[in-house]
N, C-alpha and C. Protein backbone atom coordinates (compact mmCIF):
# COMPACT_ATOMS: atom_id res chain seq x y z
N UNK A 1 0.83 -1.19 0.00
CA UNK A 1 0.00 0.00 0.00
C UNK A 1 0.87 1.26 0.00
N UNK A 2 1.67 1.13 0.40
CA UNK A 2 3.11 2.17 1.02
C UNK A 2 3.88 2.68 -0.63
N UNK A 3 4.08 1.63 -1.26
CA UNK A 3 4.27 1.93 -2.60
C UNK A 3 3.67 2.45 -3.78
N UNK A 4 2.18 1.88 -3.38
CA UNK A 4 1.30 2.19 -4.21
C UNK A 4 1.17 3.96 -4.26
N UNK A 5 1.15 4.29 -2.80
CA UNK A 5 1.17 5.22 -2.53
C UNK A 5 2.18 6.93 -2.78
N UNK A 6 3.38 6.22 -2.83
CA UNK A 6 4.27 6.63 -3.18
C UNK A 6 4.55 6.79 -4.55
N UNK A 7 3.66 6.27 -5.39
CA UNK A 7 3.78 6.41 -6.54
C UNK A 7 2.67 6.85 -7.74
N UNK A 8 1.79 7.42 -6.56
CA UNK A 8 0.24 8.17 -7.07
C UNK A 8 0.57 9.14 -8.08
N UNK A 9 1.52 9.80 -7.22
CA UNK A 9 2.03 11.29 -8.28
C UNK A 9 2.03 10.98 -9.55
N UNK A 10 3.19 10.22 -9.82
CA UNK A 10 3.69 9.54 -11.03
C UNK A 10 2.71 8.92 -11.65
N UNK A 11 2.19 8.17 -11.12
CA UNK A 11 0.57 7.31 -11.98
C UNK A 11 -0.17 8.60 -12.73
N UNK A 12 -0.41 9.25 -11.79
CA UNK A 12 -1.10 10.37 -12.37
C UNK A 12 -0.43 11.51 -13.61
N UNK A 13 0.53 11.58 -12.89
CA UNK A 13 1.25 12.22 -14.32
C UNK A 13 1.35 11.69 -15.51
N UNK A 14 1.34 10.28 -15.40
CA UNK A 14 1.25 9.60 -16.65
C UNK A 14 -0.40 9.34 -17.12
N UNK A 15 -1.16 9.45 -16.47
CA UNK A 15 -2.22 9.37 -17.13
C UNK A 15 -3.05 10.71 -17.58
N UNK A 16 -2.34 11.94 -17.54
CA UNK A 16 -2.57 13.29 -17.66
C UNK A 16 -1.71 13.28 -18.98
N UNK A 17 -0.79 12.41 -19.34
CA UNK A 17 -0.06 12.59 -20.40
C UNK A 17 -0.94 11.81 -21.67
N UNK A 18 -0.79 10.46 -20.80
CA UNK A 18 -1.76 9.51 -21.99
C UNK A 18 -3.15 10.61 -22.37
N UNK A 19 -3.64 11.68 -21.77
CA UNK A 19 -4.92 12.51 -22.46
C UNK A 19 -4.70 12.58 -24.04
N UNK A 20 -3.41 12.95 -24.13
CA UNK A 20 -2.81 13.51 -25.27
C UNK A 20 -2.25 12.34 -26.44
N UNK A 21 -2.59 11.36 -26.31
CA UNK A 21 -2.35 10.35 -27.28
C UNK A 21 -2.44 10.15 -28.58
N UNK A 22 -2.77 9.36 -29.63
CA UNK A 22 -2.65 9.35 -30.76
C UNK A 22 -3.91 8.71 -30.92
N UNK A 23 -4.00 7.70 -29.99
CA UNK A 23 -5.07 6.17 -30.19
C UNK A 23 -6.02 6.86 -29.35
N UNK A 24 -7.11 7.13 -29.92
CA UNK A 24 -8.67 7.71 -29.22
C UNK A 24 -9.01 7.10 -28.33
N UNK A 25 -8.83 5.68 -28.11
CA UNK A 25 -9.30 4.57 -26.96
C UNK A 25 -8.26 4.70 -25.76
N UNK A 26 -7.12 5.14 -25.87
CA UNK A 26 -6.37 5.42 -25.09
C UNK A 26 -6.34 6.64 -24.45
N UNK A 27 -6.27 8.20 -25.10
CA UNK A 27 -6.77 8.77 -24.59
C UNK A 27 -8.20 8.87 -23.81
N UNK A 28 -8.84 8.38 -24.48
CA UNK A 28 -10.35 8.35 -23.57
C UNK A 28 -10.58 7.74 -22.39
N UNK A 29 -9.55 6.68 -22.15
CA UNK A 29 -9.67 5.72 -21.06
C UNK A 29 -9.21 7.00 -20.16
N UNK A 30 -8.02 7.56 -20.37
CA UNK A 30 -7.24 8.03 -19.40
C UNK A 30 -7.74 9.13 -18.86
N UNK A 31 -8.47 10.29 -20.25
CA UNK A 31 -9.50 10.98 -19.29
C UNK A 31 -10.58 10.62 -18.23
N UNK A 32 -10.89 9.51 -18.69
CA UNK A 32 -11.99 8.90 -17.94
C UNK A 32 -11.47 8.86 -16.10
N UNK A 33 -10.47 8.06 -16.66
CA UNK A 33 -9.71 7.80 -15.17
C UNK A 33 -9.10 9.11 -14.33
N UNK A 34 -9.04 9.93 -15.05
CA UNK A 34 -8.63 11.52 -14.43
C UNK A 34 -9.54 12.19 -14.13
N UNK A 35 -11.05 11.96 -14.74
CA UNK A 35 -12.02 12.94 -14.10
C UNK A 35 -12.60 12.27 -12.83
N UNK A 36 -12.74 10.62 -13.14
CA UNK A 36 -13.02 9.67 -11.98
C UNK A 36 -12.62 9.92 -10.49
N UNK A 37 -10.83 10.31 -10.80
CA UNK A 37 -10.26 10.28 -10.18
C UNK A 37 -10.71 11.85 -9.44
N UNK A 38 -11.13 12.93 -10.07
CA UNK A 38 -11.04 13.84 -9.77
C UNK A 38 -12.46 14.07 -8.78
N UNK A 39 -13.16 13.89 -9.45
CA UNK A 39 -15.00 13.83 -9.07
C UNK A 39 -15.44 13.37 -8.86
N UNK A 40 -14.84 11.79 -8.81
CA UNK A 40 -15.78 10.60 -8.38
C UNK A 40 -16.62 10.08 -9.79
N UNK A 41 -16.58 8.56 -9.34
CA UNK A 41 -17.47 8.10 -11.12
C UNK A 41 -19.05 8.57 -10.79
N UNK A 42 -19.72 8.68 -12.15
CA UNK A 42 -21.09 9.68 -12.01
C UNK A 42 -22.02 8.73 -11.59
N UNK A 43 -22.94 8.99 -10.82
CA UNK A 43 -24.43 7.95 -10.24
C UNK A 43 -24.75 7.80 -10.81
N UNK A 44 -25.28 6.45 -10.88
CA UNK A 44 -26.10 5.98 -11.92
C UNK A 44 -27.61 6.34 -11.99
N UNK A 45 -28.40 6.46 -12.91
CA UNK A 45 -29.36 6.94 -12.92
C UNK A 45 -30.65 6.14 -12.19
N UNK A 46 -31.44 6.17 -11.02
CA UNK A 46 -31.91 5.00 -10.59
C UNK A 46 -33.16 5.19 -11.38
N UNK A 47 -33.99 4.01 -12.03
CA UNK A 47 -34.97 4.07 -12.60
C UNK A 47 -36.36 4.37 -12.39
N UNK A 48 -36.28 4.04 -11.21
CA UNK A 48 -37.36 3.92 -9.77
C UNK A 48 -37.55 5.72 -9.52
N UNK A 49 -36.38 6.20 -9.60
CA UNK A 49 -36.42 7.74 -9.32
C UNK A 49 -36.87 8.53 -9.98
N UNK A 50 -38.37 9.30 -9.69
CA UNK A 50 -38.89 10.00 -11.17
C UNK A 50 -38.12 11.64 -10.65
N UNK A 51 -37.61 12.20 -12.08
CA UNK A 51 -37.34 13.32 -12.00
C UNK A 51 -38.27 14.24 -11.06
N UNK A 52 -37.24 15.32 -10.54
CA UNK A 52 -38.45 16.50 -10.24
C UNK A 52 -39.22 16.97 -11.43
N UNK A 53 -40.71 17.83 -11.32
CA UNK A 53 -41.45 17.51 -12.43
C UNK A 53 -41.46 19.70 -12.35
N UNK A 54 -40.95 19.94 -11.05
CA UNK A 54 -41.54 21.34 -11.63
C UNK A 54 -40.00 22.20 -11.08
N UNK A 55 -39.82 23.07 -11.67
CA UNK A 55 -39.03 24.37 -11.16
C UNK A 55 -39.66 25.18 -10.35
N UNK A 56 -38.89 25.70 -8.71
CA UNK A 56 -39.37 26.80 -8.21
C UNK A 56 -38.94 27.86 -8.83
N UNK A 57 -39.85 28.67 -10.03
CA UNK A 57 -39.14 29.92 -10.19
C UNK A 57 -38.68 31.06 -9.33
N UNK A 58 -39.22 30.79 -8.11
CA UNK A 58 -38.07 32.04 -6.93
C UNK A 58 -36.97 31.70 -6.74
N UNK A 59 -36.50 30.32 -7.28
CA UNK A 59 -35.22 30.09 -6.28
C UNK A 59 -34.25 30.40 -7.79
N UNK A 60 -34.73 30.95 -9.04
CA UNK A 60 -34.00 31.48 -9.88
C UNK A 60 -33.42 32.84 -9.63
N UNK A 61 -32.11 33.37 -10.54
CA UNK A 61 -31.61 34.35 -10.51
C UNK A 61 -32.77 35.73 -11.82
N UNK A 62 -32.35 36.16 -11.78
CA UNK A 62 -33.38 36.97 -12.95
C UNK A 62 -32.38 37.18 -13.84
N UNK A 63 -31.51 36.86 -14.30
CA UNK A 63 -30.79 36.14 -15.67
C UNK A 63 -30.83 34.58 -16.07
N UNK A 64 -31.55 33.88 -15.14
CA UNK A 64 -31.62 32.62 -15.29
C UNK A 64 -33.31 32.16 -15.35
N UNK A 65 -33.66 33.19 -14.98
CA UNK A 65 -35.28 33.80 -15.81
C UNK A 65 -35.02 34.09 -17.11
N UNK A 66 -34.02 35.22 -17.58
CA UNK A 66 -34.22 35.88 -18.91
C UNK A 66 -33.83 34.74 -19.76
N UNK A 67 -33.32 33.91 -19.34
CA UNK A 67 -32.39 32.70 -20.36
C UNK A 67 -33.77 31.89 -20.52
N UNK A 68 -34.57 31.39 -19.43
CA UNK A 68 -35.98 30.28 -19.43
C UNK A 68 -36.51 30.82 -20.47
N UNK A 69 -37.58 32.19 -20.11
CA UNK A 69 -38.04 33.26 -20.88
C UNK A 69 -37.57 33.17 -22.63
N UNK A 70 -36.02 33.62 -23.03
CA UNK A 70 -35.68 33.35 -24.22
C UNK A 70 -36.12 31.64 -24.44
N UNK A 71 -35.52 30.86 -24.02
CA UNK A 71 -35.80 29.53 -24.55
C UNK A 71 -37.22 29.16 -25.14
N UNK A 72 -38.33 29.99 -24.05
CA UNK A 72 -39.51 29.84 -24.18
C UNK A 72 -40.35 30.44 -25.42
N UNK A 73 -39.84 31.94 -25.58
CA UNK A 73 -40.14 32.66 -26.93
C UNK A 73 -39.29 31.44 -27.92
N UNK A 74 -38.24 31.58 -27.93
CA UNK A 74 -37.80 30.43 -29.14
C UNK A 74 -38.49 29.65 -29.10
N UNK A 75 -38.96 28.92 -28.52
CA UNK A 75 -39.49 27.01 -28.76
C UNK A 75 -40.93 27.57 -29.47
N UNK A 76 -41.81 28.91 -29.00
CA UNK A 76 -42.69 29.21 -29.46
C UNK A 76 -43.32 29.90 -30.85
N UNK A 77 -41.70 30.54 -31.55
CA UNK A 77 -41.67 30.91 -32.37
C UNK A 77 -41.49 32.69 -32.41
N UNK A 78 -40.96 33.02 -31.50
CA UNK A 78 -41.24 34.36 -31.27
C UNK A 78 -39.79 34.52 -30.86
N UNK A 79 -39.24 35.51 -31.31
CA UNK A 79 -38.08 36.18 -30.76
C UNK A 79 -37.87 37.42 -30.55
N UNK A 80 -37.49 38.14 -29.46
CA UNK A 80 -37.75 39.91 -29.13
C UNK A 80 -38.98 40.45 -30.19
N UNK A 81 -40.03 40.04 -29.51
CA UNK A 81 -41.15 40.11 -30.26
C UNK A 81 -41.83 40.04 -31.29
N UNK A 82 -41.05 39.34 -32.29
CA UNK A 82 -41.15 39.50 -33.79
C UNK A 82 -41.93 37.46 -33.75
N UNK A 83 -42.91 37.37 -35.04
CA UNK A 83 -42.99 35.81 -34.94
C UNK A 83 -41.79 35.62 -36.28
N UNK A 84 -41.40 33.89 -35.84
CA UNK A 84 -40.49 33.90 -36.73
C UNK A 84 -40.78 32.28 -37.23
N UNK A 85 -39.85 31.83 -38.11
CA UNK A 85 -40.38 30.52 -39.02
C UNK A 85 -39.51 30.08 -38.00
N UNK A 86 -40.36 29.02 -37.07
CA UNK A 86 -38.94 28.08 -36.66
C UNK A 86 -38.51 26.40 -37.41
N UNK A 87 -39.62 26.50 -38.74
CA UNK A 87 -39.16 25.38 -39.56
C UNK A 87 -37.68 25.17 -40.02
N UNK A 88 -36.71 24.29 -38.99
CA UNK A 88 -35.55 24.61 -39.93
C UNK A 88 -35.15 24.00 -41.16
N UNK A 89 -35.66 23.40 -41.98
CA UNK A 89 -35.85 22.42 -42.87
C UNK A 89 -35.75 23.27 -44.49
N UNK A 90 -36.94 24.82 -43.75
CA UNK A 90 -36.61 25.33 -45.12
C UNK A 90 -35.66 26.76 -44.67
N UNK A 91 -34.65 26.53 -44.99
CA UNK A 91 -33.87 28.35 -44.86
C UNK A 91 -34.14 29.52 -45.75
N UNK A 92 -33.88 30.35 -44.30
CA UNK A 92 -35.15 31.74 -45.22
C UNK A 92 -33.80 32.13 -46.39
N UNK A 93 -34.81 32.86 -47.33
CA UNK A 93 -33.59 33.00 -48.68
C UNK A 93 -33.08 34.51 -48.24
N UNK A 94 -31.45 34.91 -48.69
CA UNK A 94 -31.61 36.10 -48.33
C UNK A 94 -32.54 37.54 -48.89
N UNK A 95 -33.42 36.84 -49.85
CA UNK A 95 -33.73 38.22 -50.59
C UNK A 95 -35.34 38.29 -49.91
N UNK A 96 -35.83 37.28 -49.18
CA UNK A 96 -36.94 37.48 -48.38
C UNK A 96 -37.36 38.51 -47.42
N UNK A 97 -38.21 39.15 -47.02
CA UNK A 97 -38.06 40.17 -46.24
C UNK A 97 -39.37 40.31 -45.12
């Protein structure tokens, strides 16, 4: 354990290096193992667990309103008050007006 220990640094330096690899599977492992290492591996999602279903909007900032707000005019078709095509399928031409 004493060794293992003694030689964390180094493990780690080398797997901060392997990020930078050639072979994608190799780098990826090693990030993996560096953020693991950093943050802990991520929870798994339990199935049983239903999402929360609502936002308290008080416990927002009022830039984190204006951002909801925009998202909301977008998804609806409206942007700083104007309606707009949100079909993206057809792009508006530039000579349209």
């Amino acid at each position: 354990m004493a060794l293992a220990r003694e030689n964390s640094m180094a493990a780690m330096a080398k797997l901060v290096q392997l990020i930078e690899n050639e072979d994608a599977r190799i780098a990826f492992m090693a990030s993996q193992a560096v953020l693991e290492r950093a943050w802990g591996k991520p929870k798994d999602a339990d199935p049983n667990e239903a999402p929360p279903s609502r936002i308290d909007l008080r416990s927002l900032t009022p830039s984190q309103l204006e951002v909801l707000m925009s998202l909301a005019r977008q998804r609806d078709g409206v942007i700083d008050g104007e309606a707009v095509d949100t079909d993206a399928s057809t792009p508006a031409s530039p000579t349209e007006g």
